[in-house]
Protein backbone atom coordinates (compact mmCIF):
# COMPACT_ATOMS: atom_id res chain seq x y z
CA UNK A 1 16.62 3.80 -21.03
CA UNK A 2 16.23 5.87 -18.60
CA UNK A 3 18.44 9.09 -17.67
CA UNK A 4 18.89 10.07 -13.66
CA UNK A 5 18.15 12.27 -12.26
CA UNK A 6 14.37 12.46 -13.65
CA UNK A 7 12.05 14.27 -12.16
CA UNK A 8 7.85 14.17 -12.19
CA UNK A 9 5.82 17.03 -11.79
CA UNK A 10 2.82 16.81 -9.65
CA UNK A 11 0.13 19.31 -9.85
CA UNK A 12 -2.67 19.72 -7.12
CA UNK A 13 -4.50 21.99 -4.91
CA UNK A 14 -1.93 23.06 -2.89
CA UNK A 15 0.75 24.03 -5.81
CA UNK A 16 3.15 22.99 -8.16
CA UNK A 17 5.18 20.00 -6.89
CA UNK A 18 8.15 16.95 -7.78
CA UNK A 19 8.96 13.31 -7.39
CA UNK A 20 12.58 13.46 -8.69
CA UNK A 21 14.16 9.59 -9.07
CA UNK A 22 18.26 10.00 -8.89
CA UNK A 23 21.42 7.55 -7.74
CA UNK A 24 23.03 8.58 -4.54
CA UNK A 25 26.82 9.64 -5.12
CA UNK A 26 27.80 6.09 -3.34
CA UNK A 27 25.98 4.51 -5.96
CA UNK A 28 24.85 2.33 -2.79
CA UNK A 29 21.02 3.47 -3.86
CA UNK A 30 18.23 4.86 -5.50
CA UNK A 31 16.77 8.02 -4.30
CA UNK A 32 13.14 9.20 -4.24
CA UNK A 33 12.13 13.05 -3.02
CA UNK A 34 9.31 13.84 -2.87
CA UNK A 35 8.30 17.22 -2.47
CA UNK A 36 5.12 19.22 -2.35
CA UNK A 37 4.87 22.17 -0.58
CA UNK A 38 3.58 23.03 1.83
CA UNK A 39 3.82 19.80 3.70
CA UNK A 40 3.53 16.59 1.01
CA UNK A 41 -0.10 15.89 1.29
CA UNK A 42 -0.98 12.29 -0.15
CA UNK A 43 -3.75 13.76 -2.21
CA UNK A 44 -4.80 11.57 -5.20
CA UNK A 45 -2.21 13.29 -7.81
CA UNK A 46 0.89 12.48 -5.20
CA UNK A 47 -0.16 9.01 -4.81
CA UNK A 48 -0.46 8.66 -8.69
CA UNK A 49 2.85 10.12 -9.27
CA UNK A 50 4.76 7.89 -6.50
CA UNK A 51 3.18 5.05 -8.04
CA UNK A 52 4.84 6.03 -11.37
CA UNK A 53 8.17 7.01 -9.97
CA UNK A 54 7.61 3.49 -8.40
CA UNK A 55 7.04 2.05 -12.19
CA UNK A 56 9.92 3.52 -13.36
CA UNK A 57 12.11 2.22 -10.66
CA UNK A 58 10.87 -1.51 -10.98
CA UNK A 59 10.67 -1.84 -14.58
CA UNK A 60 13.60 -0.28 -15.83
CA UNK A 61 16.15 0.83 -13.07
CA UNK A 62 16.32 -2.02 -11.31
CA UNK A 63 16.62 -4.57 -14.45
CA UNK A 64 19.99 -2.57 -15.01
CA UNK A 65 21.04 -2.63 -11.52
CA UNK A 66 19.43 -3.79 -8.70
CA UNK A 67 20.06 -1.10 -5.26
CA UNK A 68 17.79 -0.53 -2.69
CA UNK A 69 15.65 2.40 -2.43
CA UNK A 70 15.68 5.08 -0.25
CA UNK A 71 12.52 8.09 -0.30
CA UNK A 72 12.57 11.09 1.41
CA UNK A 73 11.23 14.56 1.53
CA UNK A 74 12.34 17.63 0.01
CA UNK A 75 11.02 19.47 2.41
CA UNK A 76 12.78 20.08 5.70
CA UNK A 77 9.89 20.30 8.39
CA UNK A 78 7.99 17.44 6.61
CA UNK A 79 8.24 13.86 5.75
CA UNK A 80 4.47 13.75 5.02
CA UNK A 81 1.43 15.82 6.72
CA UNK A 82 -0.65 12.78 5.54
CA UNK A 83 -3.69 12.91 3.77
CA UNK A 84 -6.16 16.06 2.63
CA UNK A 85 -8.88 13.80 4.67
CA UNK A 86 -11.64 15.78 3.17
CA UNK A 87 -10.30 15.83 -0.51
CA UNK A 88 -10.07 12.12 -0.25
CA UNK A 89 -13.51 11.41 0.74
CA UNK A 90 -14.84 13.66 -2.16
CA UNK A 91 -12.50 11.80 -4.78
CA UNK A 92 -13.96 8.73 -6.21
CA UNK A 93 -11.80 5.66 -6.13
CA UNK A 94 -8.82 7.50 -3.76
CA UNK A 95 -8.55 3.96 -1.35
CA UNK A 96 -8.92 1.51 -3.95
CA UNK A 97 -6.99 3.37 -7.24
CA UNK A 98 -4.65 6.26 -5.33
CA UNK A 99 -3.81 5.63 -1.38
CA UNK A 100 -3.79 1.95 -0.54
CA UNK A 101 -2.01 1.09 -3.29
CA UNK A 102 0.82 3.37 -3.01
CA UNK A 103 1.35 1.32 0.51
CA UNK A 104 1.00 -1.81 -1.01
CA UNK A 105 3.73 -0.71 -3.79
CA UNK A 106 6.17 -0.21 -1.05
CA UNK A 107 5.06 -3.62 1.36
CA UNK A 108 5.74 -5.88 -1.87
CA UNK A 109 8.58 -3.93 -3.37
CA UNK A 110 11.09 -6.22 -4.97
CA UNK A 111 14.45 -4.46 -3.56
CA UNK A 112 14.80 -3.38 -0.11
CA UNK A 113 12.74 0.37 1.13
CA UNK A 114 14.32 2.85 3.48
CA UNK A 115 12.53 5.84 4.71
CA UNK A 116 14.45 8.80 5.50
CA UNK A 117 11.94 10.34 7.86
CA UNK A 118 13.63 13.95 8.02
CA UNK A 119 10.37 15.67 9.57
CA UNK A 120 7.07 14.98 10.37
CA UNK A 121 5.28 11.97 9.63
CA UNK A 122 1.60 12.32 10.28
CA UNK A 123 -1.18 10.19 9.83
CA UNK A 124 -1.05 9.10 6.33
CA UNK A 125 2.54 9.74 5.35
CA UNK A 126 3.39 7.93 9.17
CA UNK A 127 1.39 4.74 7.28
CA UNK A 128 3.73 5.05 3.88
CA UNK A 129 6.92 5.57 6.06
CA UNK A 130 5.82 2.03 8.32
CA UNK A 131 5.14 0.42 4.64
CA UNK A 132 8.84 0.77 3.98
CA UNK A 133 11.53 -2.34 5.31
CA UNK A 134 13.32 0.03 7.30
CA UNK A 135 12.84 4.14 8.94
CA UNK A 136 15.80 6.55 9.48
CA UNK A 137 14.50 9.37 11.42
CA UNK A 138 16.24 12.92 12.17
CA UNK A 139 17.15 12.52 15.42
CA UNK A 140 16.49 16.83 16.12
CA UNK A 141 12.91 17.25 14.34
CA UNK A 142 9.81 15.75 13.49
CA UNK A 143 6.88 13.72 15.16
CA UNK A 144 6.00 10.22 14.23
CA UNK A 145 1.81 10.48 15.20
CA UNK A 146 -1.07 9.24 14.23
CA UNK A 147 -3.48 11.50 15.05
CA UNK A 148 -7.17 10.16 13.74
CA UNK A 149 -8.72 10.05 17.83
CA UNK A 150 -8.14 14.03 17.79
CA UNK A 151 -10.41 14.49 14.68
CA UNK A 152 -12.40 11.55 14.69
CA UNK A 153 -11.48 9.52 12.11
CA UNK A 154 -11.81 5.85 11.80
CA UNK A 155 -9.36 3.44 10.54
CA UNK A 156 -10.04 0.89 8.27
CA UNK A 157 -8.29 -2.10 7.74
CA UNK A 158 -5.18 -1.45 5.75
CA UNK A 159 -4.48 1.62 7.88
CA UNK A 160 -4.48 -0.10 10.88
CA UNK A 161 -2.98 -2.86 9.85
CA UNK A 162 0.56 -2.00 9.29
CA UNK A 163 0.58 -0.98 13.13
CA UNK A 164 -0.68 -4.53 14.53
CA UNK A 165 1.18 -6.33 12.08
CA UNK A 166 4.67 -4.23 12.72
CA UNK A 167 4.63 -3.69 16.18
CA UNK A 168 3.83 -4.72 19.61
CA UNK A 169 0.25 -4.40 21.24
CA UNK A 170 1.06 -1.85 23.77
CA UNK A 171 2.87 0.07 20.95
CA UNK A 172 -0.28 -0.23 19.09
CA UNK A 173 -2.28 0.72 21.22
CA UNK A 174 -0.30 4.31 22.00
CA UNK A 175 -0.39 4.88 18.46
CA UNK A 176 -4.00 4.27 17.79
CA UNK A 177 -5.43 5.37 21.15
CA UNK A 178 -3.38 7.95 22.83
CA UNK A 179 -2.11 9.53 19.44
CA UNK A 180 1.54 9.32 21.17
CA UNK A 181 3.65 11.96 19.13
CA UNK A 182 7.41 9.96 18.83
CA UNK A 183 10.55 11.83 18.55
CA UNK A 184 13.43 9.68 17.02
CA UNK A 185 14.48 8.77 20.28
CA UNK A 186 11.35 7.31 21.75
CA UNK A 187 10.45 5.72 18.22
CA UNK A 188 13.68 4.04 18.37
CA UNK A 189 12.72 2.76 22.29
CA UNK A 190 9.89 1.50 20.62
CA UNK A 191 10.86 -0.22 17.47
CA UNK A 192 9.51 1.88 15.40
CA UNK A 193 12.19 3.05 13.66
CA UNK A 194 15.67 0.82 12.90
CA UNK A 195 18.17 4.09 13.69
CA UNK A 196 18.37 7.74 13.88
CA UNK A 197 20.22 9.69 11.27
CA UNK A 198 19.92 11.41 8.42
CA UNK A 199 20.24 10.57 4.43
CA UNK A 200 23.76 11.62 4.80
CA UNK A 201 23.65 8.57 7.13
CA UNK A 202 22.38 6.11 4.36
CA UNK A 203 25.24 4.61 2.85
CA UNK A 204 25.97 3.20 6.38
CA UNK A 205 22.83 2.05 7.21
CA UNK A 206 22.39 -0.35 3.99
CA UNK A 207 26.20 -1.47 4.30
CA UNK A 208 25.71 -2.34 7.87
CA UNK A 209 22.79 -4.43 7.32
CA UNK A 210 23.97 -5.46 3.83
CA UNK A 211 21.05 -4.38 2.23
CA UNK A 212 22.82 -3.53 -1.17
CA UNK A 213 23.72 -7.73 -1.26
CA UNK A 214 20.17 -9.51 0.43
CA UNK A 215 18.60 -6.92 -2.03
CA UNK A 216 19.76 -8.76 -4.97
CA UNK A 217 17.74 -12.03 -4.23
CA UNK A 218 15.54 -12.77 -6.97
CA UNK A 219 12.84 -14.05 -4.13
CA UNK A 220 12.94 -10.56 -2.17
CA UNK A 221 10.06 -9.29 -3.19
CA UNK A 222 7.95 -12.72 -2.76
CA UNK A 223 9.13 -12.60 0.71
CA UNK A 224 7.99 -9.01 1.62
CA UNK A 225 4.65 -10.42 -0.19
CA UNK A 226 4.53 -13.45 1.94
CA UNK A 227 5.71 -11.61 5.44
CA UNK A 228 3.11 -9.11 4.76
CA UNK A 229 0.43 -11.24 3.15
CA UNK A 230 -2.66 -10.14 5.27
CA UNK A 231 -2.03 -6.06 5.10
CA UNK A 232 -1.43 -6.68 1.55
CA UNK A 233 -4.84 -8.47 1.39
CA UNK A 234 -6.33 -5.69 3.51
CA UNK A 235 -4.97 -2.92 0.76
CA UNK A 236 -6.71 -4.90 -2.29
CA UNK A 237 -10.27 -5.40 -0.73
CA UNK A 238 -12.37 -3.11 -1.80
CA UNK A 239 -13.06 -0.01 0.59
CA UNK A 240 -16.91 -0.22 0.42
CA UNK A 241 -16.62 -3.79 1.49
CA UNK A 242 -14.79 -2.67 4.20
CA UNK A 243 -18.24 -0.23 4.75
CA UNK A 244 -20.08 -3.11 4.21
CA UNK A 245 -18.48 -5.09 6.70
CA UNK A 246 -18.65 -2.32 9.30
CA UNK A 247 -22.22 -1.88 8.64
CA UNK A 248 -23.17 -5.57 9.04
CA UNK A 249 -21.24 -5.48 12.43
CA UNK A 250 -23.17 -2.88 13.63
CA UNK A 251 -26.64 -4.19 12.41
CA UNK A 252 -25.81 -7.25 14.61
CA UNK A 253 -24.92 -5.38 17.22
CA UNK A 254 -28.27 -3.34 17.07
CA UNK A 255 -29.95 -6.55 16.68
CA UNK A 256 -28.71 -7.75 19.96
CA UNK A 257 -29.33 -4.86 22.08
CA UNK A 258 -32.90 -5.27 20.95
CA UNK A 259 -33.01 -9.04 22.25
CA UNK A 260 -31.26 -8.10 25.30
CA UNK A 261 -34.27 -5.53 25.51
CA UNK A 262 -37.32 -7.61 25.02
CA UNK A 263 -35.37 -10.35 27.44
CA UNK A 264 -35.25 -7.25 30.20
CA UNK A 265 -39.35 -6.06 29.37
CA UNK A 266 -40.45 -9.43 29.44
CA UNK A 267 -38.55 -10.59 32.80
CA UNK A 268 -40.89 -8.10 34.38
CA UNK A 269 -44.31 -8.66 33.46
């Protein structure tokens, strides 16, 4: 049985850090902080550690009492700075064993997920806070942004994803393309987020909605799994078949141009 409030320790590059699993004072909800200075970097120890705090909450919390969950930092500026992009590339296995499935934890979670989005959300730890059902976001700090078009990163399938699946095109395409930094009040213009607020401003939030009673359903997390179905597939393929696939792609693509080519050379002799 499990005691509350437990905490995790997480150690990585950038310092000692927690994942600490308590009941709010309602007793409305579980709480998850996460906090690891300086700015909650998803780095392959984090990921592991959410995935257990995850465990703990699914196999054994919510068999004695079934409340939605809530996660947020314990860090004021930041939600999540995202990934250490570089760490992650050097780490074998970090998409298939540490990052994707942290998101697909949270897309096929059997109670229902609120983010408490206190600071920034970049990148990365934007993608875990869109994983969860609903986002409360601080209404005086923090940027929602993906920012991969400022240092040239691609997006593969699972990261990309959540956006088309969760929101409109043109939303989409402001995230992905024009790396649109939202405050709480434009994220809210643009269904990103469900309300702005604070944890303080949880309680509300789940009784309003009635979260703490749809949660109970013994089909809730079968119907995140089914609304979600194709990110979820996206998070369990394999991330060098994702290379493969881009790789094919562009072999066709080079295999064109070259027909288009001897079509152009040949129209003039």
């Amino acid at each position: 049985m499990v005691t509350l409030p437990l905490t995790l320790q997480i150690y990585d590059e950038s310092g000692k850090g927690t994942v600490t699993l308590s009941k709010a004072g309602s007793g409305l909800y579980y709480l998850l902080t996460f906090s690891a200075p300086p700015d909650n970097r998803l780095t392959p120890e984090m990921c592991f550690t959410l995935q257990h705090a995850l465990d703990i909450v699914e196999d054994e919390l919510l068999l004695v009492q079934k409340l939605p969950l809530v996660t947020t930092s314990g860090i004021e500026k930041f939600y999540s700075n995202g990934l250490n992009l570089e760490l992650a590339k050097s780490t074998r296995g970090f998409w298939d064993d540490s990052f994707y499935p942290v998101l697909k934890r949270f897309l096929q979670f059997p109670t229902a997920c609120i983010a408490v989005v206190n600071g920034h959300a970049f990148a990365g730890g934007f993608m875990m806070a869109m994983c969860h059902d609903y986002r409360i976001m601080n209404p005086s700090r923090g940027f929602l942004c993906l920012n991969e078009i400022e240092f040239g990163a691609p997006l593969k399938a699972p990261m990309s994803g959540i956006f088309r699946h969760k929101l409109t095109p043109a939303v989409y395409q402001k995230i992905v393309l024009e790396a649109t930094r939202f405050t709480a009040d434009l994220a809210i213009a643009n269904h990103i987020i469900d309300a702005k607020g604070s944890l303080e401003d949880a309680d509300e939030f789940i009784k309003a909605r009635k979260l703490h009673k749809y949660c109970q359903s013994p089909a809730y997390g079968a119907l995140k799994s089914e609304m979600w179905r194709d990110i979820i597939h996206f998070c369990d393929s394999p991330f060098e078949y994702e290379e493969k696939l881009m790789q094919e792609s562009e072999n066709i693509d080079e295999k064109r141009k070259k027909l288009r080519y001897s079509k152009v050379v040949n129209s003039k002799l």
